[in-house]
Protein backbone atom coordinates (compact mmCIF):
# COMPACT_ATOMS: atom_id res chain seq x y z
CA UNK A 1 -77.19 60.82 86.75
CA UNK A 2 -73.69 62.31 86.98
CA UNK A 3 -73.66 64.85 89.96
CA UNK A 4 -70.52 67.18 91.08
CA UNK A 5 -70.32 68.22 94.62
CA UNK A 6 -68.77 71.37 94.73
CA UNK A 7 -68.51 72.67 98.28
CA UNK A 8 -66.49 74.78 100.03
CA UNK A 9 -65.04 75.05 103.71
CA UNK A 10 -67.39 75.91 106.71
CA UNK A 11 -65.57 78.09 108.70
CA UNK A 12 -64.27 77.01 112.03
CA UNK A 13 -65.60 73.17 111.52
CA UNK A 14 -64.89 71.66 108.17
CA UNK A 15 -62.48 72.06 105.50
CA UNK A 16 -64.07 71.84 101.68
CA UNK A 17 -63.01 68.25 101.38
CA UNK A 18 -64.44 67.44 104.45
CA UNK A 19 -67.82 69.14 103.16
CA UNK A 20 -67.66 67.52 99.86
CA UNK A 21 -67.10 63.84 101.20
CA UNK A 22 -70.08 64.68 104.21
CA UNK A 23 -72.45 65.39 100.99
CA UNK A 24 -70.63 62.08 99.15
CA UNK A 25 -71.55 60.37 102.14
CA UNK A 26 -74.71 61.22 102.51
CA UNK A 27 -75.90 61.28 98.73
CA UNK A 28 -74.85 57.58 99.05
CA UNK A 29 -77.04 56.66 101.76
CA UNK A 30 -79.88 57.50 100.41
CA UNK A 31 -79.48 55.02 98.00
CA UNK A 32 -79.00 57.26 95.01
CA UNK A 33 -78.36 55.72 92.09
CA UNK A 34 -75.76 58.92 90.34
CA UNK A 35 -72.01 59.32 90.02
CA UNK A 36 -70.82 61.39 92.32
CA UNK A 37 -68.12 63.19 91.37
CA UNK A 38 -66.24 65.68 94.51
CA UNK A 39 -64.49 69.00 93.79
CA UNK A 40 -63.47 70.98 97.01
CA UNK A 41 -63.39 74.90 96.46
CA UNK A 42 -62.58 77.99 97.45
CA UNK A 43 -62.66 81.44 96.77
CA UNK A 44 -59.51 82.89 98.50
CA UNK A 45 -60.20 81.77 101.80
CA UNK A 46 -60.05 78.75 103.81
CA UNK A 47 -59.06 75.94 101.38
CA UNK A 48 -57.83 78.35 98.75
CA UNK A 49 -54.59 75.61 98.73
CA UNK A 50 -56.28 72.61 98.88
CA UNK A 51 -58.36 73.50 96.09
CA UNK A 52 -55.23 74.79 94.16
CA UNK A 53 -53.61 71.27 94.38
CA UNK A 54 -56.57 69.32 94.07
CA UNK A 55 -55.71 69.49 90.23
CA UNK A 56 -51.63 68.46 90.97
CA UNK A 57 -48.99 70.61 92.20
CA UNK A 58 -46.50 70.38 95.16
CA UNK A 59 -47.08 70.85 98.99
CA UNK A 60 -44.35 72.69 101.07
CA UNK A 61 -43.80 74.08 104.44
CA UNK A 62 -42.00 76.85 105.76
CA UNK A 63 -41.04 78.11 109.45
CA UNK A 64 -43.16 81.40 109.85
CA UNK A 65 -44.96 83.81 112.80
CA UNK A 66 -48.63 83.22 113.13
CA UNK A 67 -50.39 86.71 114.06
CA UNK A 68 -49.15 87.29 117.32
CA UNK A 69 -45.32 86.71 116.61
CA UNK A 70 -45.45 83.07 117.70
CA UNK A 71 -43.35 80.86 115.52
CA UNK A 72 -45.49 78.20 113.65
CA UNK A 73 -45.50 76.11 110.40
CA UNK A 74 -47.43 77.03 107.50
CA UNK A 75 -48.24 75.67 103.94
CA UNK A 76 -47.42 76.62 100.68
CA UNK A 77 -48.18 75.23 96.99
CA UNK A 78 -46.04 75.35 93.46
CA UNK A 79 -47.64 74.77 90.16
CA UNK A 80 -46.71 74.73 86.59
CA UNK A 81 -43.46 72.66 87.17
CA UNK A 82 -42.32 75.76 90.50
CA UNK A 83 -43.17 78.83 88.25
CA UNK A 84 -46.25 79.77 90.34
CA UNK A 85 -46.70 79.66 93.53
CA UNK A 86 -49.95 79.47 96.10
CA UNK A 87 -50.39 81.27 99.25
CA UNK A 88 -53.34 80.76 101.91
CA UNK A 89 -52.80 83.85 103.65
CA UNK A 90 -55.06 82.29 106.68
CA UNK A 91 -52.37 79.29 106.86
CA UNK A 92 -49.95 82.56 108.52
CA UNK A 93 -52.02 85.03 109.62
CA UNK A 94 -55.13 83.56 110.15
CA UNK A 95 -58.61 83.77 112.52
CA UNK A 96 -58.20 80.11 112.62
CA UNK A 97 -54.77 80.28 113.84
CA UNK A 98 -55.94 82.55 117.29
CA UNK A 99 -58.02 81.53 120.16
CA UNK A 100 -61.08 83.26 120.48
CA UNK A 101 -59.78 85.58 123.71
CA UNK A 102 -56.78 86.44 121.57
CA UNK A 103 -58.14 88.15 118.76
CA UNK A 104 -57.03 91.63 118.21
CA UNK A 105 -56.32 93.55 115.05
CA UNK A 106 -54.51 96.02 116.92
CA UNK A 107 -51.89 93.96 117.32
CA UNK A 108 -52.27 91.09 114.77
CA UNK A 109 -49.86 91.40 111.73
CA UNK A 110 -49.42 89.89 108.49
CA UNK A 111 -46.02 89.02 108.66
CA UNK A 112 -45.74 85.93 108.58
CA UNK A 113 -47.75 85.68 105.26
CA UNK A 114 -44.71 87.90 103.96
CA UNK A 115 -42.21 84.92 104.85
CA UNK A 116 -44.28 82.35 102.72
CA UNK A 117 -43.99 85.50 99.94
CA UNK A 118 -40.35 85.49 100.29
CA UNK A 119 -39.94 81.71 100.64
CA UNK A 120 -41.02 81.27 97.66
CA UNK A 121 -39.49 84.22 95.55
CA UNK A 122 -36.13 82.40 97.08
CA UNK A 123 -37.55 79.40 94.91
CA UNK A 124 -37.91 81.84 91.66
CA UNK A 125 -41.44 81.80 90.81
CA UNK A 126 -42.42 83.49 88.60
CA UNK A 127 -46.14 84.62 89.68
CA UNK A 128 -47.86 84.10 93.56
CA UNK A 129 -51.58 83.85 94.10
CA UNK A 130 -52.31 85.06 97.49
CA UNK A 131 -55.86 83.88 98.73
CA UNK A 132 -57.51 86.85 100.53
CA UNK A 133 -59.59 85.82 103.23
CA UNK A 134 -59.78 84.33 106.63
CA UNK A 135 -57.59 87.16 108.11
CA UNK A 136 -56.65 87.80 111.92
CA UNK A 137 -55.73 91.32 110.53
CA UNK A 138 -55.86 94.78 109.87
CA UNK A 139 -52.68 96.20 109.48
CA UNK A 140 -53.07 97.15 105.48
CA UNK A 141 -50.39 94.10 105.08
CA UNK A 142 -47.93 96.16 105.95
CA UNK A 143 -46.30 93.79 108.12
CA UNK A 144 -46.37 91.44 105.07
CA UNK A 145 -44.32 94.04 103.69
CA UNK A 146 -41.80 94.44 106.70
CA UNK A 147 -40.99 90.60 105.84
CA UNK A 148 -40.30 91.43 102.29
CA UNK A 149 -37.57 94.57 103.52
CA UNK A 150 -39.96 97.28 103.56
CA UNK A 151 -38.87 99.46 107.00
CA UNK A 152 -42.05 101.40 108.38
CA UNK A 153 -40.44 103.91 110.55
CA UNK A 154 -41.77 106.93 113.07
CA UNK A 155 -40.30 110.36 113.46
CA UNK A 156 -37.85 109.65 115.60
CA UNK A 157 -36.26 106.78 112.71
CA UNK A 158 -37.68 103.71 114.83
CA UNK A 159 -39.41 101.12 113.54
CA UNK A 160 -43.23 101.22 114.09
CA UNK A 161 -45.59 98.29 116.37
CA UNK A 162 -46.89 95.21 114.29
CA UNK A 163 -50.36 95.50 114.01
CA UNK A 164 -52.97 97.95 113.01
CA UNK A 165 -51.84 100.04 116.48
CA UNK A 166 -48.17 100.66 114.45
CA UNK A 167 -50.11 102.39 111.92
CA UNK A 168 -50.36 105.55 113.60
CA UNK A 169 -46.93 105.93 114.18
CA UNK A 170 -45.74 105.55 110.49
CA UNK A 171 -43.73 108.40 109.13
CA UNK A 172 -41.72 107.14 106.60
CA UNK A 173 -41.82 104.06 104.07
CA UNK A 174 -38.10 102.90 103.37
CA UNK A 175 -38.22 100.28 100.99
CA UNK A 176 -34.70 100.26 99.91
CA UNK A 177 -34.32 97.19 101.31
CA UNK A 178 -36.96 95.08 99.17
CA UNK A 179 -35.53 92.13 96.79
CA UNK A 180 -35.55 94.13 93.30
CA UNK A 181 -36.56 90.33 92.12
CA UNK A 182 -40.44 91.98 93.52
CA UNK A 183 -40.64 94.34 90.91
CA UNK A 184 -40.40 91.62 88.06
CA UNK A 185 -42.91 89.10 89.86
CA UNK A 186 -46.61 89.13 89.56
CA UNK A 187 -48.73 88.75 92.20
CA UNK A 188 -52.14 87.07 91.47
CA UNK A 189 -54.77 88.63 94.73
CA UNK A 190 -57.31 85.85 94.82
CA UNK A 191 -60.76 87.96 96.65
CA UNK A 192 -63.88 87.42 96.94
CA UNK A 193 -64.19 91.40 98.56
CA UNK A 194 -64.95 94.29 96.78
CA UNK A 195 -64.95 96.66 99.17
CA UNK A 196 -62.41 99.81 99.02
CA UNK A 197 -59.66 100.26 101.20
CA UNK A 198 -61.48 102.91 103.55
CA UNK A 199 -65.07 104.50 104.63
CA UNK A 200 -67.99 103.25 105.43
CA UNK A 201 -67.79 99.69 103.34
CA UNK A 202 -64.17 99.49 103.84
CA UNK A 203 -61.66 97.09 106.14
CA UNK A 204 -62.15 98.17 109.27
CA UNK A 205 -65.69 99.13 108.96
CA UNK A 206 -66.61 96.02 106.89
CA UNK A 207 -64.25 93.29 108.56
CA UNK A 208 -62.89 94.71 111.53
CA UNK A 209 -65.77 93.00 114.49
CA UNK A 210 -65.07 89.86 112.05
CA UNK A 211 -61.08 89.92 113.63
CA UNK A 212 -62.26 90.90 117.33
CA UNK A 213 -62.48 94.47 117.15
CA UNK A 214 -65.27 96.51 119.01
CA UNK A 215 -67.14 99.35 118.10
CA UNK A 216 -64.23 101.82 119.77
CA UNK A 217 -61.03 99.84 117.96
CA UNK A 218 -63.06 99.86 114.41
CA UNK A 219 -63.10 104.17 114.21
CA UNK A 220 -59.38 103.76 115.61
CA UNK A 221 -58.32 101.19 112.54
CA UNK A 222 -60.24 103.61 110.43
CA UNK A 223 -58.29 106.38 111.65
CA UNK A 224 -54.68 104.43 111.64
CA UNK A 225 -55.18 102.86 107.70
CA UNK A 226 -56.26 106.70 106.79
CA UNK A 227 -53.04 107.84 108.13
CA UNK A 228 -50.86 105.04 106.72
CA UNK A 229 -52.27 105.19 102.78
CA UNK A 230 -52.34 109.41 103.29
CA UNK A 231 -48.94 109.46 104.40
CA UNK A 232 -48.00 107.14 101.64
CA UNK A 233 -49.63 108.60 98.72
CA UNK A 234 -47.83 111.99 99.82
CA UNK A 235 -44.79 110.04 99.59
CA UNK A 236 -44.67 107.52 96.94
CA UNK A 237 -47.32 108.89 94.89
CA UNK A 238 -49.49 105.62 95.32
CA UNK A 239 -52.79 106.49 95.72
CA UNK A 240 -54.87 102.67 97.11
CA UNK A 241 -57.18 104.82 99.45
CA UNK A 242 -60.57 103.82 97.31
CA UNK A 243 -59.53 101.19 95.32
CA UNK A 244 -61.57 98.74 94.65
CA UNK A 245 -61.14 95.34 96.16
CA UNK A 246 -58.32 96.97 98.31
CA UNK A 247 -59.92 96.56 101.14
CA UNK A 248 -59.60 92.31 101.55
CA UNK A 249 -57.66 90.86 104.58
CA UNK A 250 -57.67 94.34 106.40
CA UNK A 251 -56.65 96.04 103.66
CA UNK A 252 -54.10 93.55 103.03
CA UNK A 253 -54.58 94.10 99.37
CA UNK A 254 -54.44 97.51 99.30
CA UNK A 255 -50.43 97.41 101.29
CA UNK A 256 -49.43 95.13 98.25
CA UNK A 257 -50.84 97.11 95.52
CA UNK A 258 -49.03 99.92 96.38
CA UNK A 259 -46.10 98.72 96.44
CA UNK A 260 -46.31 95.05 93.98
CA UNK A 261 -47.19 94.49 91.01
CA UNK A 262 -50.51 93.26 91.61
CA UNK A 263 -53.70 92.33 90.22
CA UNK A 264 -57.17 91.51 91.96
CA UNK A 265 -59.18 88.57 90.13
CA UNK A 266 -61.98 86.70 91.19
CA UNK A 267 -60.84 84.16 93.74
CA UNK A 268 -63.35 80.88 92.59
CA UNK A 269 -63.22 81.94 88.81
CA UNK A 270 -59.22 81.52 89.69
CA UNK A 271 -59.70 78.18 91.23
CA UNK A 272 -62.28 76.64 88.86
CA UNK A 273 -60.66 77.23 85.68
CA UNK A 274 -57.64 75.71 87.71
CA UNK A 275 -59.57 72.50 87.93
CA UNK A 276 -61.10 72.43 84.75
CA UNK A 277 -64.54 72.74 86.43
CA UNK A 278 -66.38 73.97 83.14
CA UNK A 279 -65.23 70.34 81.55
CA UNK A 280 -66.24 68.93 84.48
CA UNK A 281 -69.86 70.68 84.04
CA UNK A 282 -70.30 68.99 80.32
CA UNK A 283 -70.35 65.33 82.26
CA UNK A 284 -72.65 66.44 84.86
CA UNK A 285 -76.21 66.66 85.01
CA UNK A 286 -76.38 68.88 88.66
CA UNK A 287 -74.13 70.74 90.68
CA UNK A 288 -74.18 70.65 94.61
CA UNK A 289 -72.36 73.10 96.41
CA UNK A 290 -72.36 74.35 100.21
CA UNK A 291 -70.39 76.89 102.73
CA UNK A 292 -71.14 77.70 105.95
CA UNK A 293 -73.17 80.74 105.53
CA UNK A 294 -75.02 81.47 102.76
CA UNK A 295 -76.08 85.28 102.85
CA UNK A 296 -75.56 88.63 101.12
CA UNK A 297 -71.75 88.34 100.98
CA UNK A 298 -72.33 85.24 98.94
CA UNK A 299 -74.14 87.05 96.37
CA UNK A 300 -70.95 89.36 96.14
CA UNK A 301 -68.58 86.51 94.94
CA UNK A 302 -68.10 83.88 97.19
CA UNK A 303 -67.67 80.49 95.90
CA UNK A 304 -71.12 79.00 95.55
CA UNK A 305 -72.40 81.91 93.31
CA UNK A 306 -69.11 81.69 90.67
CA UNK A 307 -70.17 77.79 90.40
CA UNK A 308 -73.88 78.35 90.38
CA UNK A 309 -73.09 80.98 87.58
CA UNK A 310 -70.69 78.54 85.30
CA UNK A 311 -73.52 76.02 86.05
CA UNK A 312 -76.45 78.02 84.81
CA UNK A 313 -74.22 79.18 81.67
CA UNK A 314 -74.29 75.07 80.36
CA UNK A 315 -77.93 74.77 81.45
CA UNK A 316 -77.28 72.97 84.93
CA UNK A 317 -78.98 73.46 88.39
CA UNK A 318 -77.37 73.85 91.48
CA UNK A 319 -78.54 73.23 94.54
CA UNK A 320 -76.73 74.84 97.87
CA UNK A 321 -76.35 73.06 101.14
CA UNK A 322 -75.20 75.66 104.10
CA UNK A 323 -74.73 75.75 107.35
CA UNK A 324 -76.95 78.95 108.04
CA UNK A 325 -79.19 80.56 105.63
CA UNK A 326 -79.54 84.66 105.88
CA UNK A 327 -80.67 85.65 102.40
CA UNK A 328 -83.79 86.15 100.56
CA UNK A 329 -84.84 83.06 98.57
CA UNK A 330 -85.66 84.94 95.20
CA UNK A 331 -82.50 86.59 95.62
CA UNK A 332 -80.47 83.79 95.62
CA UNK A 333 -82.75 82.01 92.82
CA UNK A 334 -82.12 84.71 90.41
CA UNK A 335 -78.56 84.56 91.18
CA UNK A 336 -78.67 80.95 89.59
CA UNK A 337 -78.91 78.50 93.04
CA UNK A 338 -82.07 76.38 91.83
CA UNK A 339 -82.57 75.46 95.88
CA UNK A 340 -81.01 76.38 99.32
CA UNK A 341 -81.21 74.13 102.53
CA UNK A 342 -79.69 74.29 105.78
CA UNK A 343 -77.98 71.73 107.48
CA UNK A 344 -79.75 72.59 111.28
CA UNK A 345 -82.62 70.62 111.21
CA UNK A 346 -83.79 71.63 115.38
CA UNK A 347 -82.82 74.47 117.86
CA UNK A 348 -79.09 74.35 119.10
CA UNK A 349 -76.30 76.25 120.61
CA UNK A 350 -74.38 77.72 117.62
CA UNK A 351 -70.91 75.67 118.85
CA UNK A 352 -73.17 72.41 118.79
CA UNK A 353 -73.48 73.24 115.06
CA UNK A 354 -70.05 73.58 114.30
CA UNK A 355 -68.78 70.74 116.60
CA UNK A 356 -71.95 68.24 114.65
CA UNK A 357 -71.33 70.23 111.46
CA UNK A 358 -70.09 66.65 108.96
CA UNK A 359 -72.91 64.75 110.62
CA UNK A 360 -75.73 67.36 109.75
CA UNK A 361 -74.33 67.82 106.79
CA UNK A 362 -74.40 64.36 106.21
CA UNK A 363 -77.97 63.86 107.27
CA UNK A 364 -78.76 66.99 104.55
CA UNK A 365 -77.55 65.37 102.42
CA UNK A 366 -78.78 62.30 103.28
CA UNK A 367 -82.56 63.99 102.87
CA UNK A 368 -81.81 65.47 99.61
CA UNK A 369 -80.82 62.35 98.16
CA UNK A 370 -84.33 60.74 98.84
CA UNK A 371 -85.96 63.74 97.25
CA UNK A 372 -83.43 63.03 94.12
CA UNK A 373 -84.55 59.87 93.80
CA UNK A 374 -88.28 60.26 94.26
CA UNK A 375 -87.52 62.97 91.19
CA UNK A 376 -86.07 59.82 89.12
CA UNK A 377 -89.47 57.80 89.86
CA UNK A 378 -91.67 60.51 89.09
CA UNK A 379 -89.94 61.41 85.43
């Protein structure tokens, strides 16, 4: 028995390797006899990099501004020999990055994921996947932008507040001052969202609580990224208001479409044909993947379903290992997961979960594997 663990991170406690060595770990004390193959993933969020480079590639660091302005260091990637280049957008302008008190999209901006952009068209690449997820933001990456020369300015000719706050003060878009190198790159948006830039399913409706906004900020962020994408289809003739997909990181995506030449793909399908993972599936005989929360967002695109689905296309099961479970079980069946378990086995404290989070997932694991093998006896 050949058996590839293909987990992703759970947020706020594990990264995916850490997840996929828990379930090695565990697999192994049970005394399973299989090869146990691990394959960390993501799907544009945490561990988007990690996952990149888990194939080869090189690891770099660059001076940037978390969120808030503070100065911090932050990953980067280059593949194919420095023509492409891999951003984590949560490595800069991350939920991750922010204490929980400090969270406010209001004032959170994605600048500092515009410095890794520009570090690396400085290095000449050719193409830059940008991982989508984990934001601290909703500023409709506009202050991405502002790091790549775009000037966001009010009536008066000043420049506008970071945040999602600045939004309603934007008047004009000058973006004479962008590096004409932009309009030959491509930019790769690696999502797992497909939820339009504004209304009812869109970033600040959808995502905004997720980045510490209440119920009064969220109509206010609607309000602001209305203004901001009206006032600059009216001037630039880029309409990104109900695009779909444009709605990831805050709306992130939607800022770079309109002014990048950019392209939304599926953020796992990105990183498993990266790693070869349908060659990987012809060895194997099951597939074991995990995240922290397995619910209807999953069934959306997140990275369990894309390898459930290349799984069930060769004939293989998969089995999911979570830290929560919020989804109907025939749901997820038919969506090509086999079986779904979760890693709380008694009553506790949500932060005791994600503090324990390797050792239950271990002892999951550990569980599974003696069902495995009492499948092996009974064949």
């Amino acid at each position: 028995m050949k058996i590839l663990i293909a987990a992703g991170a759970f947020k706020q406690s594990l990264t995916a390797a850490q997840a996929c060595a828990a379930i090695k770990t565990g697999l192994q004390q049970s005394g399973l006899g299989a090869d146990l193959e691990q394959l960390p993933i993501a799907d544009g969020g945490n561990g988007t990099l990690d996952a990149f480079l888990a194939a080869g590639g090189d690891r770099l660091t660059a001076p940037v501004l978390d969120p808030l302005g503070r100065p911090i260091q932050a990953d980067y990637g280059l593949l194919d020999g420095g023509k492409t280049a891999v951003i984590e957008m949560a490595l800069a302008s991350g939920l991750e990055l922010l204490a929980p008190e400090e969270l406010n999209p209001m004032t959170a901006s994605t600048y500092g994921t515009g410095q890794l952009m520009a570090e690396a068209l400085a290095r000449g690449v050719e193409r830059i996947i940008i991982g989508m997820g984990g934001s601290a933001t909703v500023d409709g990456g506009m202050g991405c932008l502002q790091a790549l020369g775009l000037r966001l300015l009010d009536e008066r000719g000043n420049e506008v507040a970071a945040g999602g706050a600045g939004l309603a003060q934007i008047a004009t878009f000058d973006a004479s001052g962008m590096d004409t190198r932009w309009g030959q790159a491509r930019i790769v948006i690696a999502s797992d969202v497909e939820n339009p830039t504004l209304g009812e399913a869109g970033a600040a409706r959808i995502f905004g609580p997720q980045k510490g906004a209440d119920a009064a900020m969220v109509e206010q962020l609607e309000r602001n990224l209305t203004h901001c994408f009206t006032r600059l289809y009216e001037q630039r003739g880029a309409d990104v208001r109900a695009i779909k997909g444009g709605g990831a990181a805050g709306a992130f995506a939607a800022g770079l479409m309109a002014f990048l030449s950019c392209e939304i793909v599926s953020g796992i399908d990105l990183v498993l044909a990266q790693n070869r993972f349908e060659d990987k599936l012809a060895e194997a005989s099951l597939v074991i993947t995990g995240e922290g929360q397995i619910d209807a967002q999953t069934l959306g695109g997140k990275g369990p379903l894309g390898v459930a689905k290349l799984a069930a296309a060769q004939g293989l099961p998969t089995i999911a290992i979570a830290g929560g479970l919020n989804i109907d079980d025939a749901q997820l069946h038919a969506a090509g997961v086999q079986a779904a378990f979760s890693i709380v086995d008694k009553p506790m404290p949500l932060q005791t979960a994600l503090d324990d989070a390797a050792d239950l997932l271990r002892r999951a694991a550990l569980r599974l594997g003696y069902v495995l093998k009492l499948s092996q006896r009974t064949r």
